[in-house]
PDB file of N, CA and C in Angstrom:
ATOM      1  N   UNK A   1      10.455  -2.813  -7.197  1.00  0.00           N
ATOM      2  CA  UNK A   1      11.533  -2.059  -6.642  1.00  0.00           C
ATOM      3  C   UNK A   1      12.796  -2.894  -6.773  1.00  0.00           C
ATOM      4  N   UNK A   2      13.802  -2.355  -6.784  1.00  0.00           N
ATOM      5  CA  UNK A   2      15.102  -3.138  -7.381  1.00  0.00           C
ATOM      6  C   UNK A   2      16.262  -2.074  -6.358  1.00  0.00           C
ATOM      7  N   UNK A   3      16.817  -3.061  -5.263  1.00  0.00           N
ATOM      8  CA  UNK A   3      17.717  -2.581  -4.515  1.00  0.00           C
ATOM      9  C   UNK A   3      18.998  -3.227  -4.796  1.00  0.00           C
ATOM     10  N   UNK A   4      19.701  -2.322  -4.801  1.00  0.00           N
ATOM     11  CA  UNK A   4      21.040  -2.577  -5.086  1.00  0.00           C
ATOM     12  C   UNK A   4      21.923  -2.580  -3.274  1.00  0.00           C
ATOM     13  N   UNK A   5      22.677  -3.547  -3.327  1.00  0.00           N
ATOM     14  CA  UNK A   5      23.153  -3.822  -1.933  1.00  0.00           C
ATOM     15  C   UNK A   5      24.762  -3.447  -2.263  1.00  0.00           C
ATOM     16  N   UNK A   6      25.304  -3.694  -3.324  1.00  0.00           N
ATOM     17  CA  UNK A   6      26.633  -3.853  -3.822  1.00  0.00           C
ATOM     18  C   UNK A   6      27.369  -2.842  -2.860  1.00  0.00           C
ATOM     19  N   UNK A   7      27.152  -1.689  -2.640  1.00  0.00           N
ATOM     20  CA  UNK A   7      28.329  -1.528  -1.581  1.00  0.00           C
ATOM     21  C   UNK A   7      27.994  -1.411   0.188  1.00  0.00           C
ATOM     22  N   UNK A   8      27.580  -2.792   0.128  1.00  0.00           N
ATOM     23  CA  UNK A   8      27.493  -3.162   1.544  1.00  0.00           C
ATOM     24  C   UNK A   8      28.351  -4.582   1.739  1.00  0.00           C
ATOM     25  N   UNK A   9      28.853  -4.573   2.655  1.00  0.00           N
ATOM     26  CA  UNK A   9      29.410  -6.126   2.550  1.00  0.00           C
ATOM     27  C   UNK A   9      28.584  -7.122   3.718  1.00  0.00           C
ATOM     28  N   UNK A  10      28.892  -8.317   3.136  1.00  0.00           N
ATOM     29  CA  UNK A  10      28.368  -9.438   4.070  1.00  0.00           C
ATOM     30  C   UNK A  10      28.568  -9.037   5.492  1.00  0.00           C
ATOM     31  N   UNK A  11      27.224  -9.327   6.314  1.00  0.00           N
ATOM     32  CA  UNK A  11      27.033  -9.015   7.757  1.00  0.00           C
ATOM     33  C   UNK A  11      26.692  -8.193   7.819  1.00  0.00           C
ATOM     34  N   UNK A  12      26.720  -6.444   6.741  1.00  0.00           N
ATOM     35  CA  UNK A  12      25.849  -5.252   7.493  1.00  0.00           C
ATOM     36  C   UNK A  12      24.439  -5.554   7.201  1.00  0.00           C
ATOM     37  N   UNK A  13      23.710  -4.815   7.577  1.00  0.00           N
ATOM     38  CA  UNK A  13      22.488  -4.547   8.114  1.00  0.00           C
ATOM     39  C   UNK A  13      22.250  -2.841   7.168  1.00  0.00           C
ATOM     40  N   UNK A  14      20.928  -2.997   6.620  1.00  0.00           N
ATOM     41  CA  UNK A  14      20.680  -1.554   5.509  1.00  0.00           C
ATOM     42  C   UNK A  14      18.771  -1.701   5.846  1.00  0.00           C
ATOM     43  N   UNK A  15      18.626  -0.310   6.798  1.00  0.00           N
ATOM     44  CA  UNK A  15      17.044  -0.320   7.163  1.00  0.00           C
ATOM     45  C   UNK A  15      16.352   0.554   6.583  1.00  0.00           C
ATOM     46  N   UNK A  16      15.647   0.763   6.257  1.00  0.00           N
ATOM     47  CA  UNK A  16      15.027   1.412   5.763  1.00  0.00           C
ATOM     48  C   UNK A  16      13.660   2.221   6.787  1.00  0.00           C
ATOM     49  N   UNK A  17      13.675   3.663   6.706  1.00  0.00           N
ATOM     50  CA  UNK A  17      13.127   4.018   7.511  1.00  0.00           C
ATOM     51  C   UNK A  17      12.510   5.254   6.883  1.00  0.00           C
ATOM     52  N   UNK A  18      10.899   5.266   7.916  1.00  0.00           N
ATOM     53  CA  UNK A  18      10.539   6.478   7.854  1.00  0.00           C
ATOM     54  C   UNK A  18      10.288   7.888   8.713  1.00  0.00           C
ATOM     55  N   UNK A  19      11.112   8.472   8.330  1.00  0.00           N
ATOM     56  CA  UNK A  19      11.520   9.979   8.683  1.00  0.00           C
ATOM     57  C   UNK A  19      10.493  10.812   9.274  1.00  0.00           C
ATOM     58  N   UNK A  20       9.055  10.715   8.896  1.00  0.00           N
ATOM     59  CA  UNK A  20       7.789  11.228   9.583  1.00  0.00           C
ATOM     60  C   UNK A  20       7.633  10.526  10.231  1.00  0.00           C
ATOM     61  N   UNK A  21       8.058   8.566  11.119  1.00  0.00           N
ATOM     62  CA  UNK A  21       7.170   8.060  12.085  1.00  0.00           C
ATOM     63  C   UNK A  21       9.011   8.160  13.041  1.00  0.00           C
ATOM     64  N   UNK A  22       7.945   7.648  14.127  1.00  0.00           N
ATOM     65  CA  UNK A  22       8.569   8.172  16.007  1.00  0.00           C
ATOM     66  C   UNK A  22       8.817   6.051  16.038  1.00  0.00           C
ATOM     67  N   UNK A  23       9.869   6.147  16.786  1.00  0.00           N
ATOM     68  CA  UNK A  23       9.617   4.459  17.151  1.00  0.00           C
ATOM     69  C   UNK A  23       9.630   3.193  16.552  1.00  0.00           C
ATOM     70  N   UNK A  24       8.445   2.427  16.108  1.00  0.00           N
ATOM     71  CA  UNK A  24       8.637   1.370  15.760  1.00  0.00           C
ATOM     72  C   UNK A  24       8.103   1.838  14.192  1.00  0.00           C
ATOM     73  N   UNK A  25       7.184   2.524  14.136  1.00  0.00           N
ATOM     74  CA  UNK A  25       6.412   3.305  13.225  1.00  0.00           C
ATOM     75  C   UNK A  25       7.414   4.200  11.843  1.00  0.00           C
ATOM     76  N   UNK A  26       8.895   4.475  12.729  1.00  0.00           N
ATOM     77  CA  UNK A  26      10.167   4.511  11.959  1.00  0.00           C
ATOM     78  C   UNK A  26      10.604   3.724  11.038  1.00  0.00           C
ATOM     79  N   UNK A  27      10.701   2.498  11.785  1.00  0.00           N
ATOM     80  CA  UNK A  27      11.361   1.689  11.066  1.00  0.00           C
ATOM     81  C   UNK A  27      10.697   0.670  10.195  1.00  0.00           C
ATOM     82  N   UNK A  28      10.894   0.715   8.853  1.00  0.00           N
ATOM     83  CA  UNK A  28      10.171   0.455   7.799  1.00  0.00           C
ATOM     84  C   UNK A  28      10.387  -1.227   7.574  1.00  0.00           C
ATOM     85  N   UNK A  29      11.642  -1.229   7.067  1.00  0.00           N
ATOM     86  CA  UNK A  29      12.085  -2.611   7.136  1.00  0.00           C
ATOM     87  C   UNK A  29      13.757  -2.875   6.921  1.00  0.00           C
ATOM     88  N   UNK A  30      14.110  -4.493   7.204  1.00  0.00           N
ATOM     89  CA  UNK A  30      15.571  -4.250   7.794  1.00  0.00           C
ATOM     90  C   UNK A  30      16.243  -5.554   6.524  1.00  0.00           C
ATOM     91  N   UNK A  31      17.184  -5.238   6.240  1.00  0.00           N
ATOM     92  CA  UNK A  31      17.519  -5.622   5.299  1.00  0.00           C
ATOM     93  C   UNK A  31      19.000  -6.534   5.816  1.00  0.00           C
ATOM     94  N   UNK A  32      18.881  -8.006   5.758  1.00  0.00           N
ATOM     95  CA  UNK A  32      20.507  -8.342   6.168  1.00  0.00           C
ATOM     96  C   UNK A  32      21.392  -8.837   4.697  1.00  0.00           C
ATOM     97  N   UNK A  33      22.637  -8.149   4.688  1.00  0.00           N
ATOM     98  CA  UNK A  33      23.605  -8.604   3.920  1.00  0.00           C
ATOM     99  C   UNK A  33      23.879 -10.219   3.954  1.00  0.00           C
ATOM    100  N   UNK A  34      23.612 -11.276   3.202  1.00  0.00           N
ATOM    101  CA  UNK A  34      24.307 -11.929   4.057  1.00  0.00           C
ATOM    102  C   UNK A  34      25.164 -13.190   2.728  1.00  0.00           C
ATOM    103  N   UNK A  35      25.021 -12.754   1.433  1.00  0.00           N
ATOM    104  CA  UNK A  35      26.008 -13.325   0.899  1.00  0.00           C
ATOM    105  C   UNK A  35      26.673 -12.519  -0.506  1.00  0.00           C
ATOM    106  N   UNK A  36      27.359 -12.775  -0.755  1.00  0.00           N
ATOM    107  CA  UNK A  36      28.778 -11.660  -1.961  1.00  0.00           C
ATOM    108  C   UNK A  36      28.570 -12.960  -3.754  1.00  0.00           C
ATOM    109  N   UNK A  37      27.671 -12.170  -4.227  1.00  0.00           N
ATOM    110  CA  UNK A  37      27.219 -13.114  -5.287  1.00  0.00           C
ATOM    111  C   UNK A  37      27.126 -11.619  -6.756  1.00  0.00           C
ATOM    112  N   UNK A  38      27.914 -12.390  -7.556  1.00  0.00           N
ATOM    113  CA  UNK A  38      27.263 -11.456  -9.148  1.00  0.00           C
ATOM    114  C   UNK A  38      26.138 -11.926  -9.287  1.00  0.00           C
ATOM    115  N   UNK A  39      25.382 -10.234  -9.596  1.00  0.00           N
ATOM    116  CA  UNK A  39      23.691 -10.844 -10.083  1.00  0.00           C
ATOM    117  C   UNK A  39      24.034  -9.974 -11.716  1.00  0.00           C
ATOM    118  N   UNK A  40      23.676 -11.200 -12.719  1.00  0.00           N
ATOM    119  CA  UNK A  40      23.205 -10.136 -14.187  1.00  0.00           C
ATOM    120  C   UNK A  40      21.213 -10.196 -14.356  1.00  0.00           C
ATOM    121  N   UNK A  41      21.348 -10.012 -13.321  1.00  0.00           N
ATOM    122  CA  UNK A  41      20.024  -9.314 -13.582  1.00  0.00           C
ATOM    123  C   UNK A  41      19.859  -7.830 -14.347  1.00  0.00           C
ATOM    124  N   UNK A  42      18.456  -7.340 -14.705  1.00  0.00           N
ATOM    125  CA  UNK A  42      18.375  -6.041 -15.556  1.00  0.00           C
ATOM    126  C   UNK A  42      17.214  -5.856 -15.340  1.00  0.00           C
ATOM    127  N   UNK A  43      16.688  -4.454 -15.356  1.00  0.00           N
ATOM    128  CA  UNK A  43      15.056  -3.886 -15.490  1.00  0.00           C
ATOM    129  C   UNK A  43      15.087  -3.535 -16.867  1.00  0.00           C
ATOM    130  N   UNK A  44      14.075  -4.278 -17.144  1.00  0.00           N
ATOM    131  CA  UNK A  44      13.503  -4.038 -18.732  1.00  0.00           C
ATOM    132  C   UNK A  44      13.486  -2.990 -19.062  1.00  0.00           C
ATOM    133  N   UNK A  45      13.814  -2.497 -20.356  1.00  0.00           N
ATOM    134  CA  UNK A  45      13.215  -1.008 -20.688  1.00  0.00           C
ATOM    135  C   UNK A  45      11.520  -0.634 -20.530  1.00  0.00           C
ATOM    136  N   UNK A  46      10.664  -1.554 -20.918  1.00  0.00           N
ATOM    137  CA  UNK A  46       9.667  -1.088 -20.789  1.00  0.00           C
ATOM    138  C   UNK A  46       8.886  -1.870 -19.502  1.00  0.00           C
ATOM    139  N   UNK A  47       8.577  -1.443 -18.385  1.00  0.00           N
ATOM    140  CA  UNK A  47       7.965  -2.123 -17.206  1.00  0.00           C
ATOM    141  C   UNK A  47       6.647  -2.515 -17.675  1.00  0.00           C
ATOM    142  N   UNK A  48       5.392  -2.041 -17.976  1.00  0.00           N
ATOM    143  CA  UNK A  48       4.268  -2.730 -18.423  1.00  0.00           C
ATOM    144  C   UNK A  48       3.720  -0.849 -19.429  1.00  0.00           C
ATOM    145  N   UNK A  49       2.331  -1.616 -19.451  1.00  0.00           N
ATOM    146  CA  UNK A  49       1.748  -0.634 -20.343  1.00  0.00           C
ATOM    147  C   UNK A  49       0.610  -0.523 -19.858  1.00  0.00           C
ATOM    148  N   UNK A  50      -0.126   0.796 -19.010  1.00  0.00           N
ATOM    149  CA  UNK A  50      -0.951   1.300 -18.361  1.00  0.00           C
ATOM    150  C   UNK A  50      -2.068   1.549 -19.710  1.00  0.00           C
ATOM    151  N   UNK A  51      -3.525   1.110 -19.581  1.00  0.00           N
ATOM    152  CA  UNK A  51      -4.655   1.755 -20.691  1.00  0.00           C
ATOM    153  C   UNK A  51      -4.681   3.024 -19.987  1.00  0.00           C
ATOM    154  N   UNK A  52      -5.162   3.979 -20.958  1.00  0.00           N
ATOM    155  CA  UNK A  52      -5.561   4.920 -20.377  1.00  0.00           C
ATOM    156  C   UNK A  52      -7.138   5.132 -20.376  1.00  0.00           C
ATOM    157  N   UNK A  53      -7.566   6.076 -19.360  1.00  0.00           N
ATOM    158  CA  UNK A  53      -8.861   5.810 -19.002  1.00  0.00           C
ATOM    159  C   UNK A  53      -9.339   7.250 -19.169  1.00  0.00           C
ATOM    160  N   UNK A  54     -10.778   6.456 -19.314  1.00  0.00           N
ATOM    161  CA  UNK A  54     -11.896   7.737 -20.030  1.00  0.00           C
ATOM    162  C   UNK A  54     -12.051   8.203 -18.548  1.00  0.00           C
ATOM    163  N   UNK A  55     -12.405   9.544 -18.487  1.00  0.00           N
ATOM    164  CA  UNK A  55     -12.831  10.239 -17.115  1.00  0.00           C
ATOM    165  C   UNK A  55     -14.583  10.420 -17.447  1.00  0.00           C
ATOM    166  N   UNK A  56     -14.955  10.224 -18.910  1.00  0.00           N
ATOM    167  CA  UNK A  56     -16.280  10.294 -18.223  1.00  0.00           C
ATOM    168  C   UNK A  56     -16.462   8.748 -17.945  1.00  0.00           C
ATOM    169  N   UNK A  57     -16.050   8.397 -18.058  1.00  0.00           N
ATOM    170  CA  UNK A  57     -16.954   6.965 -17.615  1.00  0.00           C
ATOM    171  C   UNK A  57     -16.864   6.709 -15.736  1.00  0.00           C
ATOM    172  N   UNK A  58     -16.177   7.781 -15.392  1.00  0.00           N
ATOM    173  CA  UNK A  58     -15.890   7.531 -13.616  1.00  0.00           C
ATOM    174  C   UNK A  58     -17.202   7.472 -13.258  1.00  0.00           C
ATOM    175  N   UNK A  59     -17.068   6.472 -12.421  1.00  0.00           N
ATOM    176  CA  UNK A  59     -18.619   6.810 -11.138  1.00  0.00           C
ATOM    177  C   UNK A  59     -18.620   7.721 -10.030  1.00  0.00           C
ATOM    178  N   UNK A  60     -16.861   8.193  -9.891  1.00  0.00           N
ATOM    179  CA  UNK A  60     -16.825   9.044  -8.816  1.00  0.00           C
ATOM    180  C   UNK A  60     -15.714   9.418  -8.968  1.00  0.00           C
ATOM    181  N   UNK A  61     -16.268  11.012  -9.072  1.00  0.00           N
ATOM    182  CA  UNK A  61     -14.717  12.085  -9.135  1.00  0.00           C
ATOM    183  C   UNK A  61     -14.377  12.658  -7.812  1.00  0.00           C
ATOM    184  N   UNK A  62     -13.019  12.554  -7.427  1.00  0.00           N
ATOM    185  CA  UNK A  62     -12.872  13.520  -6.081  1.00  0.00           C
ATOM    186  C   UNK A  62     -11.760  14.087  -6.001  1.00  0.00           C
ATOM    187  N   UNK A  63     -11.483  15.068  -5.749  1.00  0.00           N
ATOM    188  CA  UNK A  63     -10.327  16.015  -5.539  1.00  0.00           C
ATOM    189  C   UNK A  63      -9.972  16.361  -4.800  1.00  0.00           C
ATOM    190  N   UNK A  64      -8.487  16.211  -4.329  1.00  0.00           N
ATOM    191  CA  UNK A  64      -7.503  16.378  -3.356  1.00  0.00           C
ATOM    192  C   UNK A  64      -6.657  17.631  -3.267  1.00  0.00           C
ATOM    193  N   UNK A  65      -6.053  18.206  -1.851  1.00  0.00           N
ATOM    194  CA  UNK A  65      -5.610  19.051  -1.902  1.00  0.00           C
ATOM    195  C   UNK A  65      -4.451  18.817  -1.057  1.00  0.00           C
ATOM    196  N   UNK A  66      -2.689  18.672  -1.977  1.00  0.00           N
ATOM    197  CA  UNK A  66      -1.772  18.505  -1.459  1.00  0.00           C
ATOM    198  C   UNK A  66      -1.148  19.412  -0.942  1.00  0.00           C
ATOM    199  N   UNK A  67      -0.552  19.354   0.896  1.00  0.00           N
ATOM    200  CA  UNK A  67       0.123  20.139   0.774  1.00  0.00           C
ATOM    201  C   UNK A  67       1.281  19.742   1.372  1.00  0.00           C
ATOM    202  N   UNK A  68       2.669  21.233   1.644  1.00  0.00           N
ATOM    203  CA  UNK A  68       3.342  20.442   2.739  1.00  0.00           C
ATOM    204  C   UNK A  68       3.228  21.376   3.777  1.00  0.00           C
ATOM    205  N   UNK A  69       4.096  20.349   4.959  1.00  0.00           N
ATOM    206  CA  UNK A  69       3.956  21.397   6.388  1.00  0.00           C
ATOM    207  C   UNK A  69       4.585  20.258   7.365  1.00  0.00           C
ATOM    208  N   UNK A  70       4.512  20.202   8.450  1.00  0.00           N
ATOM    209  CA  UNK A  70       4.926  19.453   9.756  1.00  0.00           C
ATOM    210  C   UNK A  70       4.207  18.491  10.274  1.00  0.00           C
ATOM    211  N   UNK A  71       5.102  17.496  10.293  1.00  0.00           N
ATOM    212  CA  UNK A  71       4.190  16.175  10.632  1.00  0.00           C
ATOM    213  C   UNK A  71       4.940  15.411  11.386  1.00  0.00           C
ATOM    214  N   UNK A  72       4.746  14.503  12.925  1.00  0.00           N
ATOM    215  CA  UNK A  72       5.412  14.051  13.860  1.00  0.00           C
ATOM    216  C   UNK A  72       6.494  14.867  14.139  1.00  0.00           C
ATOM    217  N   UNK A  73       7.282  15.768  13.880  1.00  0.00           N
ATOM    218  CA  UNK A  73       7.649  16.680  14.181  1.00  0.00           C
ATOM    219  C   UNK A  73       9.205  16.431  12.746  1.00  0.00           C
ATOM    220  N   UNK A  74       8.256  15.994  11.741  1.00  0.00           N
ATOM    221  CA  UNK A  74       9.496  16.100  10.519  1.00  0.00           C
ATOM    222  C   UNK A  74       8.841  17.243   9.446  1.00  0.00           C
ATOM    223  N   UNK A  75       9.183  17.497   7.940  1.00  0.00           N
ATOM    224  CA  UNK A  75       9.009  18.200   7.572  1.00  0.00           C
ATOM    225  C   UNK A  75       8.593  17.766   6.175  1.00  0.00           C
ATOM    226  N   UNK A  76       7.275  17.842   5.840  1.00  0.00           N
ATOM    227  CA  UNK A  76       7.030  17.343   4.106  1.00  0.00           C
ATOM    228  C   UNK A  76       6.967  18.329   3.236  1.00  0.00           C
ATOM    229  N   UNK A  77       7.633  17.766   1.681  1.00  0.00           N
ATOM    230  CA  UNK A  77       7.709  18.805   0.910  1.00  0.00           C
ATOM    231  C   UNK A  77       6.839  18.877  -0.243  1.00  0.00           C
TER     232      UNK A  77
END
C-alpha cells in the first residue's frame, strides 16, 4: 500500500477508519505527519507475477455467497 500524505502538513494527524465498526473497533489506524521531505519514490509498473492455478488439483472447493445489506448499523455494497 503506498500512502500519499502530501497534502497534509507537519503536526496533522490522518486515521484511518472503519465505517462498519462502533468504538475502538472504528478506528483502524492513526497516522502522524511529522516531517515535510521530497520522496522520488515510484510503484513499479509491474508489482509481481501470480502462477496461475489448476482447479483440479484443489483438495477443497467451496463456494461463497456475497452479499450486501446492514451491518453495525452501516451499509455494505
Amino acid at each position: 500500500m503506498v500512502v500519499d500524505f502530501s497534502a497534509y502538513r507537519v503536526g496533522q494527524h490522518v486515521e484511518l477508519r472503519n465505517l462498519a465498526g462502533e468504538g475502538a473497533q472504528a478506528r483502524v489506524m492513526r497516522f502522524a505527519v511529522d516531517r515535510d521531505e521530497s520522496d522520488d519514490s515510484a510503484v513499479p509498473a509491474r508489482l509481481s507475477t501470480v502462477e496461475a492455478l489448476d482447479p483440479a488439483r484443489a483438495a477443497v472447493t467451496r463456494d461463497f455467497d456475497f452479499s450486501s445489506g446492514s451491518m453495525h448499523g452501516g451499509r455494505g455494497g
